[in-house]
C-alpha atoms as a PDB file:
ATOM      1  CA  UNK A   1      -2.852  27.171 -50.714  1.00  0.00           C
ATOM      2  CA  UNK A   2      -3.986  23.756 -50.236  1.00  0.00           C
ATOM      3  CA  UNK A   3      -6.382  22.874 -48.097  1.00  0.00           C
ATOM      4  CA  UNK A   4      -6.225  19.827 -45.246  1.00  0.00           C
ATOM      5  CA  UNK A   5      -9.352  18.099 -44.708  1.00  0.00           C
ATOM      6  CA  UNK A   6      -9.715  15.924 -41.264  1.00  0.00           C
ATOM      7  CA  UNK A   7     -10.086  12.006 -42.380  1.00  0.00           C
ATOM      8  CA  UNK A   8     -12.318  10.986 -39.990  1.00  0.00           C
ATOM      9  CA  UNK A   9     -15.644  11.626 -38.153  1.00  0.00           C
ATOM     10  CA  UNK A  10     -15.938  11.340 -34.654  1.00  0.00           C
ATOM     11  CA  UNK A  11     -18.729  11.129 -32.032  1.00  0.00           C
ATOM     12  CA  UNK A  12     -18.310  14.745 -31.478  1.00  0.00           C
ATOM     13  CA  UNK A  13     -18.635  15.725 -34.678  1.00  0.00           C
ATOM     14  CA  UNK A  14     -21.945  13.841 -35.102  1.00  0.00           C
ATOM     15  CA  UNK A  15     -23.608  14.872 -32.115  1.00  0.00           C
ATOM     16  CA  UNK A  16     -22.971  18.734 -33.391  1.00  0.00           C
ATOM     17  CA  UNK A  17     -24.380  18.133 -36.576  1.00  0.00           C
ATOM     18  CA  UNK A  18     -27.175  16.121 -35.048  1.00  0.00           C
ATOM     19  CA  UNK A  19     -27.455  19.140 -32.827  1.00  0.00           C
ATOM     20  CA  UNK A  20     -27.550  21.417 -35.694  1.00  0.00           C
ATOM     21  CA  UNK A  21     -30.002  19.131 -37.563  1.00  0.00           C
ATOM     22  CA  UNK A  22     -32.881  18.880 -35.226  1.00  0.00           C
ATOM     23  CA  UNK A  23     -32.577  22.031 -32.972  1.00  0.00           C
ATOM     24  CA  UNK A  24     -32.458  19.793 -29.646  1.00  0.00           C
ATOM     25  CA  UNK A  25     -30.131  20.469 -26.508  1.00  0.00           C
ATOM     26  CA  UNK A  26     -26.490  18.818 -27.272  1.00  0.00           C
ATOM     27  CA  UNK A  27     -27.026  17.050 -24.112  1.00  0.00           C
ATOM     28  CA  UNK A  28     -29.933  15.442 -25.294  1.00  0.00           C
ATOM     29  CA  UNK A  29     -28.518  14.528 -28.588  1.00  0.00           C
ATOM     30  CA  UNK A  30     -25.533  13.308 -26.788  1.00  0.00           C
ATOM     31  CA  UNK A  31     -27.478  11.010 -24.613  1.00  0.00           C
ATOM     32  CA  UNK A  32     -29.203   9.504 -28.015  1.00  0.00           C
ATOM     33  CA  UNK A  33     -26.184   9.129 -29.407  1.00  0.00           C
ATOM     34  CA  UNK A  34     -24.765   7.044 -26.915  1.00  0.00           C
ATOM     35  CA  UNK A  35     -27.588   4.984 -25.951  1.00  0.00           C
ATOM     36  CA  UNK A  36     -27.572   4.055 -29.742  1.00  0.00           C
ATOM     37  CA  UNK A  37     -24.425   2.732 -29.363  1.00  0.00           C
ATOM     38  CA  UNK A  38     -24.767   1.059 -26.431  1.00  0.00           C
ATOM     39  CA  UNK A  39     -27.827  -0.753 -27.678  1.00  0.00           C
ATOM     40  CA  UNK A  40     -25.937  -2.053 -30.741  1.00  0.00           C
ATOM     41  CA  UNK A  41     -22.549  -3.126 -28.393  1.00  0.00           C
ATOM     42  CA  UNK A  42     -25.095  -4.620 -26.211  1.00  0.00           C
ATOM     43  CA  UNK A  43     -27.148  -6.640 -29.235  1.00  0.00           C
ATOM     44  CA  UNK A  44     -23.478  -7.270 -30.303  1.00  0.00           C
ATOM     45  CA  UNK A  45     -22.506  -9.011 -26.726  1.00  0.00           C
ATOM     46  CA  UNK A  46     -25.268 -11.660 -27.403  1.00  0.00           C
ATOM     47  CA  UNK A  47     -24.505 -12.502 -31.027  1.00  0.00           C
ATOM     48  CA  UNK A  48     -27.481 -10.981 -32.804  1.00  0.00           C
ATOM     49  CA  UNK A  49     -27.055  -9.159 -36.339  1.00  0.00           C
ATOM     50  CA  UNK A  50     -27.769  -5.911 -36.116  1.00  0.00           C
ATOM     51  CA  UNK A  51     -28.727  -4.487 -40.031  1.00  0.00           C
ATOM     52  CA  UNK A  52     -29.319  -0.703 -40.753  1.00  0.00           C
ATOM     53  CA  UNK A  53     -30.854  -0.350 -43.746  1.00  0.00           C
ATOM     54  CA  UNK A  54     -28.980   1.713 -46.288  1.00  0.00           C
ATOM     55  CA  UNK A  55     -25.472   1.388 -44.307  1.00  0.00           C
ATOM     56  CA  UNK A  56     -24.493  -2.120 -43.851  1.00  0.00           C
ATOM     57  CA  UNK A  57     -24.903  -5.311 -41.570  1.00  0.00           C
ATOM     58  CA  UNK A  58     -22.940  -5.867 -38.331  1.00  0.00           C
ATOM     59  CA  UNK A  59     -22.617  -9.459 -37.569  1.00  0.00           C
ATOM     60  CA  UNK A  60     -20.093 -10.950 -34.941  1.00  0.00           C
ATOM     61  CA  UNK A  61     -18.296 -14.214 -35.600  1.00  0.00           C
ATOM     62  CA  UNK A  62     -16.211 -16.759 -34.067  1.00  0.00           C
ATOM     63  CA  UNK A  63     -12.359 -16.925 -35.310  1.00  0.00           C
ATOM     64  CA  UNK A  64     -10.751 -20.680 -34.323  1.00  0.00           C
ATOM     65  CA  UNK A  65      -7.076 -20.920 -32.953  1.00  0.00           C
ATOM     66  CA  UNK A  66      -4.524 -20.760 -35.220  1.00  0.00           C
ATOM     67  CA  UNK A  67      -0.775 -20.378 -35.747  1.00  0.00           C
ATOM     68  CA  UNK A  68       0.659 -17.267 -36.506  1.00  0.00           C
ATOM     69  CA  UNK A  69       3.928 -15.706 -37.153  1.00  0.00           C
ATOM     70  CA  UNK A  70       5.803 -11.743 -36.916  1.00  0.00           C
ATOM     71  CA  UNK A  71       6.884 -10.758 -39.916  1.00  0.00           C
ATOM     72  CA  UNK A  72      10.228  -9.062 -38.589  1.00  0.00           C
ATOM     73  CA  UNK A  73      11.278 -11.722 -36.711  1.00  0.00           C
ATOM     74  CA  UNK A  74       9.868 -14.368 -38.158  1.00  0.00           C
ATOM     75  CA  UNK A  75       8.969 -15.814 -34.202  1.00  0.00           C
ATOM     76  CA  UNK A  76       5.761 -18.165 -34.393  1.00  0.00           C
ATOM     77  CA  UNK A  77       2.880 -17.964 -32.290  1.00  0.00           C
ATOM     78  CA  UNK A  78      -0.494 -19.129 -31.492  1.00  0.00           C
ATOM     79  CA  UNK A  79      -3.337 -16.454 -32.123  1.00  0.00           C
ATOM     80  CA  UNK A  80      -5.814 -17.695 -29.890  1.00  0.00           C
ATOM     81  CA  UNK A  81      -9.750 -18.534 -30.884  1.00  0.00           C
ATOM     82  CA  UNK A  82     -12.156 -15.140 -30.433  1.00  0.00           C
ATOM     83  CA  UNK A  83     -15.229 -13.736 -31.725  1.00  0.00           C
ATOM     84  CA  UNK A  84     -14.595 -10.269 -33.683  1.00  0.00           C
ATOM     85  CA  UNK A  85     -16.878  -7.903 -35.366  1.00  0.00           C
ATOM     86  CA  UNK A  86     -17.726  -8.097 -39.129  1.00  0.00           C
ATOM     87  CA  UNK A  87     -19.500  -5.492 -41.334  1.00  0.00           C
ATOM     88  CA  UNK A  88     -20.680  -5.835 -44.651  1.00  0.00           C
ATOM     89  CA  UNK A  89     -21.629  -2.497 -46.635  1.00  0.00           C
ATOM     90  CA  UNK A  90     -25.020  -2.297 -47.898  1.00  0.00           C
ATOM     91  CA  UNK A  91     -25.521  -2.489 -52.236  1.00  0.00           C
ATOM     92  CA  UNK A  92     -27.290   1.253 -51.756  1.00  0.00           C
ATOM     93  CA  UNK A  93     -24.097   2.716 -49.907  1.00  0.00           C
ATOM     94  CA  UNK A  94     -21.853   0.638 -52.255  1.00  0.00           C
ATOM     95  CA  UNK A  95     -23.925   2.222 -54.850  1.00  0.00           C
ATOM     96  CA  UNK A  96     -23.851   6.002 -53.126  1.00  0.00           C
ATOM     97  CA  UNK A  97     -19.792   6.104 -52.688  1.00  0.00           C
ATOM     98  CA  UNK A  98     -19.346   5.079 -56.438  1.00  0.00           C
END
């Protein structure tokens, strides 16, 4: 019998283990949880780097305008100029994985 694992983690799942963890209400822990996030989003809006030590660096960055093209159809188009989201791993989790 083979066994199916799930692939990925969700909020849920953290907040339960959290809740687990450290004995507090799962509202409370939910709460934390999301202000968390919304403190990184909201350091995110104004450009700052946010770095967790031992996980990685989140850093946002501008992409310019540029031309692009579906591969199916081969129908060109302009992929307009946006910031995104980058996030480089940490050498310690890098290290932890392998």
């Amino acid at each position: 019998m083979t066994t199916k694992f799930k692939q990925n983690i969700g909020k849920r799942e953290i907040i339960t283990k959290l809740t687990s963890a450290f004995g507090f209400s799962s509202k409370n822990v939910k709460k934390i949880t999301e202000d968390i996030i919304e403190i990184i989003i909201s350091n995110l809006i104004y450009n700052k780097k946010i770095n967790l030590k031992n996980l990685g660096t989140f850093n946002v960055i501008f992409k310019k305008k540029r031309d692009g093209r579906n591969p199916k159809t081969k129908e060109k188009f302009i992929i307009t100029s946006r910031n995104t989201i980058k996030f480089k791993v940490s050498e310690f989790l890098k290290k932890k994985i392998n």
